[in-house]
PDB file of N, CA and C in Angstrom:
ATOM      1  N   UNK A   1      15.330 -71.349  37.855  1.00  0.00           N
ATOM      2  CA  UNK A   1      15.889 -72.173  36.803  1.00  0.00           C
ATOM      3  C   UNK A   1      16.515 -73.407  37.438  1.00  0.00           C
ATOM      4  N   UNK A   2      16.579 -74.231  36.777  1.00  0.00           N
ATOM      5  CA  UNK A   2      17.133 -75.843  37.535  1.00  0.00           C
ATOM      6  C   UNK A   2      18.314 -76.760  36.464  1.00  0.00           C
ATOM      7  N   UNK A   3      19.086 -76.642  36.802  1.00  0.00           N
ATOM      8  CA  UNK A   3      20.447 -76.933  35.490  1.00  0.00           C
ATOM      9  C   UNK A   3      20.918 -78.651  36.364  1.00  0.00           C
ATOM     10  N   UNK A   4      21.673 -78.925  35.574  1.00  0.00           N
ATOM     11  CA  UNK A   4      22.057 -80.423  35.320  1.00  0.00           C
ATOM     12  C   UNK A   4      23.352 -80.212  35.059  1.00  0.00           C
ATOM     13  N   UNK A   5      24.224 -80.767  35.443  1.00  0.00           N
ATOM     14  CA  UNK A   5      25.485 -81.141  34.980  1.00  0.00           C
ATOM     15  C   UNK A   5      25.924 -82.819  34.498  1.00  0.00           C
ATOM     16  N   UNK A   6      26.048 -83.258  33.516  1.00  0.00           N
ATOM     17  CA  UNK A   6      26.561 -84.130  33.129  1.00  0.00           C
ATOM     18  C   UNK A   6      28.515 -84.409  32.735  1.00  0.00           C
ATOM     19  N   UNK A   7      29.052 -85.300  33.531  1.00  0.00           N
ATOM     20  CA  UNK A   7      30.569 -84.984  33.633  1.00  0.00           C
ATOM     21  C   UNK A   7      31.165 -86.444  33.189  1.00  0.00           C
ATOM     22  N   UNK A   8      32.441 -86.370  31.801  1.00  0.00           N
ATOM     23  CA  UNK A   8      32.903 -87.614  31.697  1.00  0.00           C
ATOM     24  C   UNK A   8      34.422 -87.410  32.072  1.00  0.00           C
ATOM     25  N   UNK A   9      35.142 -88.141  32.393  1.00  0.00           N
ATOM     26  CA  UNK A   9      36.531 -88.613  32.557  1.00  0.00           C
ATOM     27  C   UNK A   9      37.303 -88.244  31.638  1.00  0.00           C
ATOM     28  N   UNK A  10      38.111 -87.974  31.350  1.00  0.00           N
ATOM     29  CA  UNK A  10      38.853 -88.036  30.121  1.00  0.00           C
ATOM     30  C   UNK A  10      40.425 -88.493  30.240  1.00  0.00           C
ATOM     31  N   UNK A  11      40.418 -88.922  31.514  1.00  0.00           N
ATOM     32  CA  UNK A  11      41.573 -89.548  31.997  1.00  0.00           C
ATOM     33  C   UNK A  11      42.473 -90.847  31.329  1.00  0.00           C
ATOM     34  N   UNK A  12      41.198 -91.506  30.971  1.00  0.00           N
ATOM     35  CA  UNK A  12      41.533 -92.833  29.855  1.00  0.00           C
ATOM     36  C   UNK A  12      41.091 -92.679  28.442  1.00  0.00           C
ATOM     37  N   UNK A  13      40.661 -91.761  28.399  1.00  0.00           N
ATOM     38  CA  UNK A  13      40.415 -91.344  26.947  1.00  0.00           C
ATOM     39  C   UNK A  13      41.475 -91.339  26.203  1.00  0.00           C
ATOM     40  N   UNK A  14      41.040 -91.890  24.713  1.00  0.00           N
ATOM     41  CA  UNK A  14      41.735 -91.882  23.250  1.00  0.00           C
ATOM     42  C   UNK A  14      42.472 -90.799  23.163  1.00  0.00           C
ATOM     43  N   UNK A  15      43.750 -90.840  22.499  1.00  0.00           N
ATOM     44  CA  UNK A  15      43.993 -89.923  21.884  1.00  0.00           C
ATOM     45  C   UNK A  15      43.359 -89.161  21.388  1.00  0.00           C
ATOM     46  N   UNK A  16      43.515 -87.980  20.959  1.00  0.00           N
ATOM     47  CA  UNK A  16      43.077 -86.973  20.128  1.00  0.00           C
ATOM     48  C   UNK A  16      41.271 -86.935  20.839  1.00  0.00           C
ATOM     49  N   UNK A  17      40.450 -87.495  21.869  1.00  0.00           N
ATOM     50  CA  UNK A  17      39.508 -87.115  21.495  1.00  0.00           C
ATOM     51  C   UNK A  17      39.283 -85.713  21.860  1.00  0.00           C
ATOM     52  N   UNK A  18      39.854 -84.850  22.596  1.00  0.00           N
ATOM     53  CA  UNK A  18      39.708 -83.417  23.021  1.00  0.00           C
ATOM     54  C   UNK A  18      39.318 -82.736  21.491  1.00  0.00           C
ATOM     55  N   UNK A  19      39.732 -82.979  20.222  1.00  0.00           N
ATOM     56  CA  UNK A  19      39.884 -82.436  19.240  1.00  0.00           C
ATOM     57  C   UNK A  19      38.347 -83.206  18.626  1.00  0.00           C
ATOM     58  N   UNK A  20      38.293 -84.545  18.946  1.00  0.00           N
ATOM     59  CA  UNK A  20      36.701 -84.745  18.296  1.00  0.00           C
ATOM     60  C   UNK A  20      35.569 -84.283  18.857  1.00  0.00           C
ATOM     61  N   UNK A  21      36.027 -84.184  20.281  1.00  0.00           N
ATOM     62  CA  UNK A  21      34.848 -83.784  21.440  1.00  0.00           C
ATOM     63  C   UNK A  21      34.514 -82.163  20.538  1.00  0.00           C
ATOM     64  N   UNK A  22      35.018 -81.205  20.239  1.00  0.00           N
ATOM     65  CA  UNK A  22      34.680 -79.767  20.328  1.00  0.00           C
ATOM     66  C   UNK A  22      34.455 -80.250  18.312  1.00  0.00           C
ATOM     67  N   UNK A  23      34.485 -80.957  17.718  1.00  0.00           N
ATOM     68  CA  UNK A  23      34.330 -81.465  16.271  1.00  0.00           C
ATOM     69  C   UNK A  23      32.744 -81.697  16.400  1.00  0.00           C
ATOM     70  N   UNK A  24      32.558 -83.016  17.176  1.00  0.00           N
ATOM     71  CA  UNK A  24      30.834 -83.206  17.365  1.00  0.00           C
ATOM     72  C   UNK A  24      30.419 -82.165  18.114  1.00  0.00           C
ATOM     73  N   UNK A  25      30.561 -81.430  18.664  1.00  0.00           N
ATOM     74  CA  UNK A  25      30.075 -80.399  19.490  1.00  0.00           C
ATOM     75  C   UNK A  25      29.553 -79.288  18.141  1.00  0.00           C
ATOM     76  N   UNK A  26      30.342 -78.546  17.970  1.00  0.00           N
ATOM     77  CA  UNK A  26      30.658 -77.742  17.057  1.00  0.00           C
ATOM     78  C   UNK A  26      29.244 -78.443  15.461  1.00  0.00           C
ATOM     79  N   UNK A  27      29.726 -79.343  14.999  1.00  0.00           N
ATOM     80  CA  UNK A  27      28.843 -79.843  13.754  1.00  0.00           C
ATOM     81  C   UNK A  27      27.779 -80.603  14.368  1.00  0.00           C
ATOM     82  N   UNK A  28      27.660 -81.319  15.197  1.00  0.00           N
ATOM     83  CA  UNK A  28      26.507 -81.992  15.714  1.00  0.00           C
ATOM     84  C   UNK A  28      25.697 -81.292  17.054  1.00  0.00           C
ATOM     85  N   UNK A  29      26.236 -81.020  18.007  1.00  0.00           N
ATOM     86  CA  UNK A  29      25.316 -80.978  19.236  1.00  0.00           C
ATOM     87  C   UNK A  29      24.682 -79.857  19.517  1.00  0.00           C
ATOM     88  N   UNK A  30      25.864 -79.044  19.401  1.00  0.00           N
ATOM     89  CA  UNK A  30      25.196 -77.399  19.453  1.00  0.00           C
ATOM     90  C   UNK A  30      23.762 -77.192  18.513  1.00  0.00           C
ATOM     91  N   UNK A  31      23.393 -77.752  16.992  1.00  0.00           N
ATOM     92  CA  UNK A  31      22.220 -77.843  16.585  1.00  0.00           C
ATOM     93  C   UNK A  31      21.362 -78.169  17.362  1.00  0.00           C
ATOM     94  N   UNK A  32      21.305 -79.767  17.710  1.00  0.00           N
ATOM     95  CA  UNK A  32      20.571 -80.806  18.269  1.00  0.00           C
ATOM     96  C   UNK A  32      19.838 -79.962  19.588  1.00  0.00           C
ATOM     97  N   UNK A  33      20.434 -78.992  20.284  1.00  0.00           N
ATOM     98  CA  UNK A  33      20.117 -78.333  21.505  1.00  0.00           C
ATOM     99  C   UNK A  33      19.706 -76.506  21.226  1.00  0.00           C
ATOM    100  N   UNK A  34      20.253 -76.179  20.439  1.00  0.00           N
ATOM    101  CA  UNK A  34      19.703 -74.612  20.017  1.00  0.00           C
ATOM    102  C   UNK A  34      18.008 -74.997  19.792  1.00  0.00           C
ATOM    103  N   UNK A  35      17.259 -73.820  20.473  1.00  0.00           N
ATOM    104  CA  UNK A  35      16.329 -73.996  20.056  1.00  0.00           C
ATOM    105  C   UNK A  35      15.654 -75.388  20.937  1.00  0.00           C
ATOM    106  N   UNK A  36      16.170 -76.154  21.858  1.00  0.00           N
ATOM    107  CA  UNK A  36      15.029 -77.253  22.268  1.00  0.00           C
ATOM    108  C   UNK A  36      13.900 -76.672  23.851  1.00  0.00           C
ATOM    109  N   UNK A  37      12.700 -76.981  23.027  1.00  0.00           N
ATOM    110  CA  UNK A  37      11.612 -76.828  24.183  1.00  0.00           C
ATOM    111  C   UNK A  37      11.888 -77.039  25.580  1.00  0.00           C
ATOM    112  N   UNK A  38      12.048 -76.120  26.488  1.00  0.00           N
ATOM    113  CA  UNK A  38      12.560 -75.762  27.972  1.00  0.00           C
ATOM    114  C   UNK A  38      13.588 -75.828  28.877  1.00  0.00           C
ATOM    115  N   UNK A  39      14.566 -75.751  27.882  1.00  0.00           N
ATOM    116  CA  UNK A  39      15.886 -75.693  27.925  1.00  0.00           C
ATOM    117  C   UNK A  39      16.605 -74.124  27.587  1.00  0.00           C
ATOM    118  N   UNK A  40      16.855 -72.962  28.535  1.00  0.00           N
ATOM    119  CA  UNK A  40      17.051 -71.968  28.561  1.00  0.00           C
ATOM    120  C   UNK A  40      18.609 -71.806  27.773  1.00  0.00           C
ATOM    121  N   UNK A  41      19.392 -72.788  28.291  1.00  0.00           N
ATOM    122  CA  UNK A  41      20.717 -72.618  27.572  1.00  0.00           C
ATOM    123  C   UNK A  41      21.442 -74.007  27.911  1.00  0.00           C
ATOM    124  N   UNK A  42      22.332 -74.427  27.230  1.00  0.00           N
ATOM    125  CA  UNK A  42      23.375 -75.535  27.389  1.00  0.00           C
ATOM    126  C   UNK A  42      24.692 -74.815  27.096  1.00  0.00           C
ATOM    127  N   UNK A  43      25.652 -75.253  28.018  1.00  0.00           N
ATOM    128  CA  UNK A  43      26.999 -75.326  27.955  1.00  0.00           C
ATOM    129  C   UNK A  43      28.061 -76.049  27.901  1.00  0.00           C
ATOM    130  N   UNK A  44      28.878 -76.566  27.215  1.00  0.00           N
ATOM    131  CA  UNK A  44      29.915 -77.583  27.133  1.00  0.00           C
ATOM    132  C   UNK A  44      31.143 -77.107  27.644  1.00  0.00           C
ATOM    133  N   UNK A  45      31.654 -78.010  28.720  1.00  0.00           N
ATOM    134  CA  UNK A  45      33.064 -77.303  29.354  1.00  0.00           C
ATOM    135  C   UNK A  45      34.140 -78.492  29.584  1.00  0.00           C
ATOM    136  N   UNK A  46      35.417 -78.221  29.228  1.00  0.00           N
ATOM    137  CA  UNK A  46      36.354 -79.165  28.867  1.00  0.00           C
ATOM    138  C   UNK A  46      37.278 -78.517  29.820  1.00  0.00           C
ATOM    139  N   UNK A  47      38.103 -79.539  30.883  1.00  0.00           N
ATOM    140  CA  UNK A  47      39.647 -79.518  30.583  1.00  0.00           C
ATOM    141  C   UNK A  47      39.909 -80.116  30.331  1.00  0.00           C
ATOM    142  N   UNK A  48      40.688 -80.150  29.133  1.00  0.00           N
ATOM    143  CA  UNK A  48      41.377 -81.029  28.057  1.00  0.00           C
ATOM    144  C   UNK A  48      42.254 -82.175  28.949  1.00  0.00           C
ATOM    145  N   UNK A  49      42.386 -83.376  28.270  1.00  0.00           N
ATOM    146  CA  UNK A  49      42.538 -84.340  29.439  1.00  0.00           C
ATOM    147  C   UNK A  49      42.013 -84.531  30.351  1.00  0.00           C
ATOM    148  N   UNK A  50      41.327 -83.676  31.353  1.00  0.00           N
ATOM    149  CA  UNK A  50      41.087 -83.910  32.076  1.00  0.00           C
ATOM    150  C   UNK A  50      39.240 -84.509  32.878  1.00  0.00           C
ATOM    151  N   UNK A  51      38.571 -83.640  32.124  1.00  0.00           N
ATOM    152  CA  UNK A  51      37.030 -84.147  31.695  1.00  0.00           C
ATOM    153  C   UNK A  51      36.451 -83.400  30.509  1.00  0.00           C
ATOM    154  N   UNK A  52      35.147 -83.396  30.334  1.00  0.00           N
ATOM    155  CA  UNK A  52      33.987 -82.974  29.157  1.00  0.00           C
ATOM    156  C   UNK A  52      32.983 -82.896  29.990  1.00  0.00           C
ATOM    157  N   UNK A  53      32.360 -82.015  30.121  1.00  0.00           N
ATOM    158  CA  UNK A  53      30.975 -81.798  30.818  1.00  0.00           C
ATOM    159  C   UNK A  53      30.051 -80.441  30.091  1.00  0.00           C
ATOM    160  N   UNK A  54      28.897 -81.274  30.110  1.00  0.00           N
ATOM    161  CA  UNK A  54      27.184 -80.813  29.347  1.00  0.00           C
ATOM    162  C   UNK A  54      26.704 -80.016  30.721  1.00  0.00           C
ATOM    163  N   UNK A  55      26.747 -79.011  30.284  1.00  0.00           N
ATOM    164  CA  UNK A  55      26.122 -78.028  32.018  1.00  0.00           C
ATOM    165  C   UNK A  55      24.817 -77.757  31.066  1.00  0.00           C
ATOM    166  N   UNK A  56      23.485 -77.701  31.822  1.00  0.00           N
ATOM    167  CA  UNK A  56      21.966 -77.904  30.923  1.00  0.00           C
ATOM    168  C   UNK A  56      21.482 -76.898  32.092  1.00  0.00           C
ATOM    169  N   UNK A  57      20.531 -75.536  31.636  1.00  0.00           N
ATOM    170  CA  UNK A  57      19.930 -74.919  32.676  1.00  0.00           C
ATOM    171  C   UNK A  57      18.366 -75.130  32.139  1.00  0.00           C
ATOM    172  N   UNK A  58      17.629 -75.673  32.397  1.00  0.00           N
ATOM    173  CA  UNK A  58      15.694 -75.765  32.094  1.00  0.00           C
ATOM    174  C   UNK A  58      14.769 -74.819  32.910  1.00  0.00           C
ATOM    175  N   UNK A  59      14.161 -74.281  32.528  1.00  0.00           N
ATOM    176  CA  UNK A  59      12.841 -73.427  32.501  1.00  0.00           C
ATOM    177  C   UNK A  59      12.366 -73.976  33.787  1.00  0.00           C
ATOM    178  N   UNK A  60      12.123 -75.224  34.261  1.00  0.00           N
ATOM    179  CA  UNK A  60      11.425 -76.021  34.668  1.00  0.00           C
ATOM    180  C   UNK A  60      11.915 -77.349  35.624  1.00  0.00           C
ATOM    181  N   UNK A  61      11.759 -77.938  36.837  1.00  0.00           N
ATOM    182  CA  UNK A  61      12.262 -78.677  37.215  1.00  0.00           C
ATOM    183  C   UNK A  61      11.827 -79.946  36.313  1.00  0.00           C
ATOM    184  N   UNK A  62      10.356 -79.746  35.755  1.00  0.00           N
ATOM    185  CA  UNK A  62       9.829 -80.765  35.295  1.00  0.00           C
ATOM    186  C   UNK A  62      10.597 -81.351  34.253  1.00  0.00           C
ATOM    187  N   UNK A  63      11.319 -80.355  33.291  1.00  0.00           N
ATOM    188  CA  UNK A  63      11.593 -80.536  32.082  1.00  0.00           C
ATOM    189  C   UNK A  63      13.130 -80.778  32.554  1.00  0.00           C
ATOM    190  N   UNK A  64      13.875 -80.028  33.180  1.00  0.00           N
ATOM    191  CA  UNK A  64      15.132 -80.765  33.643  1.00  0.00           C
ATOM    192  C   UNK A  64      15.321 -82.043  34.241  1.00  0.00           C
ATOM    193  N   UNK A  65      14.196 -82.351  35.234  1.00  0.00           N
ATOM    194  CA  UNK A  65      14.301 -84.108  35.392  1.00  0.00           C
ATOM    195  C   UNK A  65      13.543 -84.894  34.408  1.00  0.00           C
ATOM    196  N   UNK A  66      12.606 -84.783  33.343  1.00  0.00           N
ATOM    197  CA  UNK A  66      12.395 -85.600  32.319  1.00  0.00           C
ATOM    198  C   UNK A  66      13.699 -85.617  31.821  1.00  0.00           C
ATOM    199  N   UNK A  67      14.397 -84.658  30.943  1.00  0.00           N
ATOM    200  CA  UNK A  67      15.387 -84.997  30.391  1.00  0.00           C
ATOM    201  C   UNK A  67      16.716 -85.937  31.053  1.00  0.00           C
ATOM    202  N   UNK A  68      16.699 -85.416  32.564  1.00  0.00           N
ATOM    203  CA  UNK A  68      18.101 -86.328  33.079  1.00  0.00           C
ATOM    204  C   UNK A  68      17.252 -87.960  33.084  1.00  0.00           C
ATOM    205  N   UNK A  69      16.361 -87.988  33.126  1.00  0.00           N
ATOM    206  CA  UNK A  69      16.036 -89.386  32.991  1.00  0.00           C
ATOM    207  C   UNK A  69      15.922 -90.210  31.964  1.00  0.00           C
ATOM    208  N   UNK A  70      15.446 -89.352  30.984  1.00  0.00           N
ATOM    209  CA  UNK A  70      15.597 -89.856  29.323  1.00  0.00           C
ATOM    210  C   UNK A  70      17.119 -89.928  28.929  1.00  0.00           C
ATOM    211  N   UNK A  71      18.135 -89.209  29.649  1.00  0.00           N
ATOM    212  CA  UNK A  71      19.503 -88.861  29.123  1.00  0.00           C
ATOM    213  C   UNK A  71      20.391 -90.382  30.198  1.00  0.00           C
ATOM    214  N   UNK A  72      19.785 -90.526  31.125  1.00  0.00           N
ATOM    215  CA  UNK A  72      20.657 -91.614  32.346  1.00  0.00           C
ATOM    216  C   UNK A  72      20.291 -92.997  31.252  1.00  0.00           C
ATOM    217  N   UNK A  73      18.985 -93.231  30.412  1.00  0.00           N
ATOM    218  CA  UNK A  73      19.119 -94.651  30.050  1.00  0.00           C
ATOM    219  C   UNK A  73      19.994 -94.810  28.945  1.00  0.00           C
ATOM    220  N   UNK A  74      20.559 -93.574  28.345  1.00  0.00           N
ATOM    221  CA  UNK A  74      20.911 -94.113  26.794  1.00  0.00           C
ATOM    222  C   UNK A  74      22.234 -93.260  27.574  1.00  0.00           C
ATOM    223  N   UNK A  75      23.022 -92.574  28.282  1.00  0.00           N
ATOM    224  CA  UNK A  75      24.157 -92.115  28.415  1.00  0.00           C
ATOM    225  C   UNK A  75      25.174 -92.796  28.098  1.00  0.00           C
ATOM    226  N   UNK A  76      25.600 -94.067  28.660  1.00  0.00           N
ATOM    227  CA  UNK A  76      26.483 -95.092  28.486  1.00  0.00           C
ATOM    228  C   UNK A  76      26.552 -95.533  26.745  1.00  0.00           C
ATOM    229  N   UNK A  77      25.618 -94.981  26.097  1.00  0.00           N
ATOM    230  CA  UNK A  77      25.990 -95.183  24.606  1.00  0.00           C
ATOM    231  C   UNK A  77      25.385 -94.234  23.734  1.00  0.00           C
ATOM    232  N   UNK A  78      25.422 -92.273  24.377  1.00  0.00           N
ATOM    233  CA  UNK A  78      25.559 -91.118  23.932  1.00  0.00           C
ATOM    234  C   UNK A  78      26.637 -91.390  22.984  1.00  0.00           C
ATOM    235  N   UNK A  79      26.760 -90.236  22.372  1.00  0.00           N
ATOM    236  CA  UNK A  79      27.838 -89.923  21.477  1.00  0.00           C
ATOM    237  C   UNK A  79      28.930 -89.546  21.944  1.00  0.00           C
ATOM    238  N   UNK A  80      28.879 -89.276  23.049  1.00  0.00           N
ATOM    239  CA  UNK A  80      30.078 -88.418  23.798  1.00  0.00           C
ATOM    240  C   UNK A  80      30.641 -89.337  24.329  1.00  0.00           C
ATOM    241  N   UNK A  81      29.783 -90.260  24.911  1.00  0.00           N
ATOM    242  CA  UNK A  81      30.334 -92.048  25.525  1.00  0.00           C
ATOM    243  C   UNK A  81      31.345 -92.313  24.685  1.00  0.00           C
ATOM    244  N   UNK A  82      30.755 -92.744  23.589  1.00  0.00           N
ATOM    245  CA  UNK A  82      31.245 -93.204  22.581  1.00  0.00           C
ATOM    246  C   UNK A  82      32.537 -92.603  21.932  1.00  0.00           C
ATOM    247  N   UNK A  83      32.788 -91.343  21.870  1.00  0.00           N
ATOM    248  CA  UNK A  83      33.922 -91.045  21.652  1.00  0.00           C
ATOM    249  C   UNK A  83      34.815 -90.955  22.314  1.00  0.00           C
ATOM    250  N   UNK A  84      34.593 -91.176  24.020  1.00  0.00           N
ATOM    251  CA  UNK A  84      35.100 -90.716  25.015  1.00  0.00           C
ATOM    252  C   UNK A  84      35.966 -92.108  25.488  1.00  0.00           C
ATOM    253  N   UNK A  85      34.647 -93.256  25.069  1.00  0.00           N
ATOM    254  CA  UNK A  85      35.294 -94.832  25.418  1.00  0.00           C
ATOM    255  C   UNK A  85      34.730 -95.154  26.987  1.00  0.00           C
ATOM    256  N   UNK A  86      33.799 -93.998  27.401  1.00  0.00           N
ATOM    257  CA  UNK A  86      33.292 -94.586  29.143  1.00  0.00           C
ATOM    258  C   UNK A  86      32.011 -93.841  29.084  1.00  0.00           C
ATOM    259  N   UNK A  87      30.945 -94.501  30.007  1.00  0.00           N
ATOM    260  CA  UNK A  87      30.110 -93.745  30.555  1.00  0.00           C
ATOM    261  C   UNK A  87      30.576 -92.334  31.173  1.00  0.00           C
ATOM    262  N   UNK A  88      29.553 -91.024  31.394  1.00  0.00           N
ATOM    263  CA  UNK A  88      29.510 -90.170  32.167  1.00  0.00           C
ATOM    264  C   UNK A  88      29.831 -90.924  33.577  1.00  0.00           C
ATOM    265  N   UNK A  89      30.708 -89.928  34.671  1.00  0.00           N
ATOM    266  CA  UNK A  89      31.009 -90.488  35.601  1.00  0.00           C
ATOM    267  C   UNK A  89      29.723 -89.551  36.883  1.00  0.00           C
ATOM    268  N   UNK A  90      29.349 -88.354  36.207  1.00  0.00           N
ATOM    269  CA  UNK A  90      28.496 -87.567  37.213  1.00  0.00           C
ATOM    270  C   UNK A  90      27.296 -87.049  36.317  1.00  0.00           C
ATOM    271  N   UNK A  91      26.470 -87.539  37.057  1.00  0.00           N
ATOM    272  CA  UNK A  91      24.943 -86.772  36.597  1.00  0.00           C
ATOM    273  C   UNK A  91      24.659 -86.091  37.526  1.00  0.00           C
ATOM    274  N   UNK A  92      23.987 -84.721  37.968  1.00  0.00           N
ATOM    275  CA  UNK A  92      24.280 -84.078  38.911  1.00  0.00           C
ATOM    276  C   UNK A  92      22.631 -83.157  38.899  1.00  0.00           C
ATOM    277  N   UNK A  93      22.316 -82.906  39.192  1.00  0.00           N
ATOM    278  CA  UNK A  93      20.686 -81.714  38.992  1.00  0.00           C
ATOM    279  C   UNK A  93      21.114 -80.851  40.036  1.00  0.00           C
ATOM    280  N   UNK A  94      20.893 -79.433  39.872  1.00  0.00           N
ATOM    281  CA  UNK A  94      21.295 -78.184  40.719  1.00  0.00           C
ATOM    282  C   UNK A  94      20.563 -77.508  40.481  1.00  0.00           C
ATOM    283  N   UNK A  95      20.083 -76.402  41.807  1.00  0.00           N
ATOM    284  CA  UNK A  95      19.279 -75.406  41.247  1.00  0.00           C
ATOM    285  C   UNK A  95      19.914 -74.111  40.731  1.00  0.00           C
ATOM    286  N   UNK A  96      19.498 -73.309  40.135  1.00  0.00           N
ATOM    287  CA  UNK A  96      20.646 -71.922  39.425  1.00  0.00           C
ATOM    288  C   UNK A  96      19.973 -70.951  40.486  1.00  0.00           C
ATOM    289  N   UNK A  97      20.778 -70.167  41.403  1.00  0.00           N
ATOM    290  CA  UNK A  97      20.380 -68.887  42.305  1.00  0.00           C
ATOM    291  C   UNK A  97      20.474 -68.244  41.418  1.00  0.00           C
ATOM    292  N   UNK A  98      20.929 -67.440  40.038  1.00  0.00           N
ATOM    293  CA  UNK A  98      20.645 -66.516  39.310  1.00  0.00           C
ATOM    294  C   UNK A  98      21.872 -66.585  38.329  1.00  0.00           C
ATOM    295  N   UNK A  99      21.122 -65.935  37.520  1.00  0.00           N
ATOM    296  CA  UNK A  99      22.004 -65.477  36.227  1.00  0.00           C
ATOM    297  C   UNK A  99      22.825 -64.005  35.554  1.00  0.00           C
ATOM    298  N   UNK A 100      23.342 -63.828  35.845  1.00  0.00           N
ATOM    299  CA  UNK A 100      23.708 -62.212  35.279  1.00  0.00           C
ATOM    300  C   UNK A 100      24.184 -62.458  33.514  1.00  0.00           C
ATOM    301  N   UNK A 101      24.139 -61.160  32.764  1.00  0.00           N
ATOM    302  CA  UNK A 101      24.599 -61.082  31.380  1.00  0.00           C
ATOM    303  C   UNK A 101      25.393 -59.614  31.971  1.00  0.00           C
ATOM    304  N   UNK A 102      26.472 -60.349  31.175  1.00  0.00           N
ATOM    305  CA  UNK A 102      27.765 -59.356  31.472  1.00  0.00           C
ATOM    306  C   UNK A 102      27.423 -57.880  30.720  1.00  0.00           C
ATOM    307  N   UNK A 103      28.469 -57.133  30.269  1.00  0.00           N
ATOM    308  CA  UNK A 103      28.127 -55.787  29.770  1.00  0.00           C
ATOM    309  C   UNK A 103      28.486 -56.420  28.130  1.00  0.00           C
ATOM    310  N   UNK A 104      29.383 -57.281  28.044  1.00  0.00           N
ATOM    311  CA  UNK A 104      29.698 -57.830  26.461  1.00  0.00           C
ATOM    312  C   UNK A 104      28.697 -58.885  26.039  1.00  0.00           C
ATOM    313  N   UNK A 105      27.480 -59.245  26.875  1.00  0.00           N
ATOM    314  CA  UNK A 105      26.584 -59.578  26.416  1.00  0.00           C
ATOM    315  C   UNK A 105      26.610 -61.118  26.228  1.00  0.00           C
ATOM    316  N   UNK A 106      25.446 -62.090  26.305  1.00  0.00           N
ATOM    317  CA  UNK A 106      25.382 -63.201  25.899  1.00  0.00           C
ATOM    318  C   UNK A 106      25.940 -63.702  24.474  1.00  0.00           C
ATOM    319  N   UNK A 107      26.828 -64.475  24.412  1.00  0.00           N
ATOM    320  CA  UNK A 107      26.855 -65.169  22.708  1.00  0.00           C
ATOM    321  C   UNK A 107      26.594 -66.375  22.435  1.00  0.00           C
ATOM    322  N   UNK A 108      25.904 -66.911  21.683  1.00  0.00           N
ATOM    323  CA  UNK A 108      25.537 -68.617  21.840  1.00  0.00           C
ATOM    324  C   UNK A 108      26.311 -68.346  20.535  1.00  0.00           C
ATOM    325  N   UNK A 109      26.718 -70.164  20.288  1.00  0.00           N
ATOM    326  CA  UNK A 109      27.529 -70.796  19.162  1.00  0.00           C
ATOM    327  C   UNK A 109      28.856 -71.227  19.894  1.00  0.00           C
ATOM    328  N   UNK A 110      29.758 -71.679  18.657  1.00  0.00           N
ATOM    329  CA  UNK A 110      31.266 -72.359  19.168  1.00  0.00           C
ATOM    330  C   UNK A 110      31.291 -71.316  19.678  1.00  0.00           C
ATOM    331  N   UNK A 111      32.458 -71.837  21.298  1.00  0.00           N
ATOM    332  CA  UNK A 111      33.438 -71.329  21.957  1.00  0.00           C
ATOM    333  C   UNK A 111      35.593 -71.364  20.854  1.00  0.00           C
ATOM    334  N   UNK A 112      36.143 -70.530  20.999  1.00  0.00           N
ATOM    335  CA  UNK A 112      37.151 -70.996  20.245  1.00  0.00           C
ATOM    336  C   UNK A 112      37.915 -72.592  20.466  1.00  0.00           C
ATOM    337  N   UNK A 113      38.286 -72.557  18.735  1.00  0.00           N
ATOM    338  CA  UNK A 113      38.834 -73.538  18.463  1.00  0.00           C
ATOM    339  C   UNK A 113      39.900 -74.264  18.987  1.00  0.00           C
TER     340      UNK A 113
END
């Protein structure tokens, strides 16, 4: 498997966006990505204030570097940019040594509120 990390700042970020970030997440993104062709799973991980980062694991190296390349021209005016007020500061491609599923099992959807 071959995952991507995408990482923004949140150092100069707006007020309140920690609360819009998991808003578009939650009503917009999580759709947009359930379900997309060779993309095994996506994860969104926040410390509040501190960054927002899109962790992406793909089927495929092929399909993980099409996407970071389709995702590097329009990043700087993503949605997440945009709420965030900056470009992503790290685009990152990694390979995954493996995956385990715990004994409580995989859950996709929101993480709590």
């Amino acid at each position: 498997m071959y995952g991507l990390s995408v990482r923004w700042s949140l150092a100069e970020a707006p007020d309140g966006v920690d609360a819009a970030l998991r808003e578009y997440v939650h009503d917009t993104s999580l759709a947009r990505f359930t379900g997309m062709d060779g993309l095994r799973f996506k994860t969104w991980r926040t410390r509040p204030g501190e960054w927002f980062e899109g962790t992406y694991v793909f089927e495929t190296a092929a399909a993980r570097d099409a996407f970071a390349a389709s995702f590097a021209e329009v990043a700087a005016e993503s949605p997440g940019s945009k709420l965030i007020g900056s470009a992503p500061v790290l685009q990152e491609p990694f390979d995954v040594v493996a995956v385990a599923e715990g004994g409580s099992g995989f859950a996709a959807g929101p993480g709590p509120a």
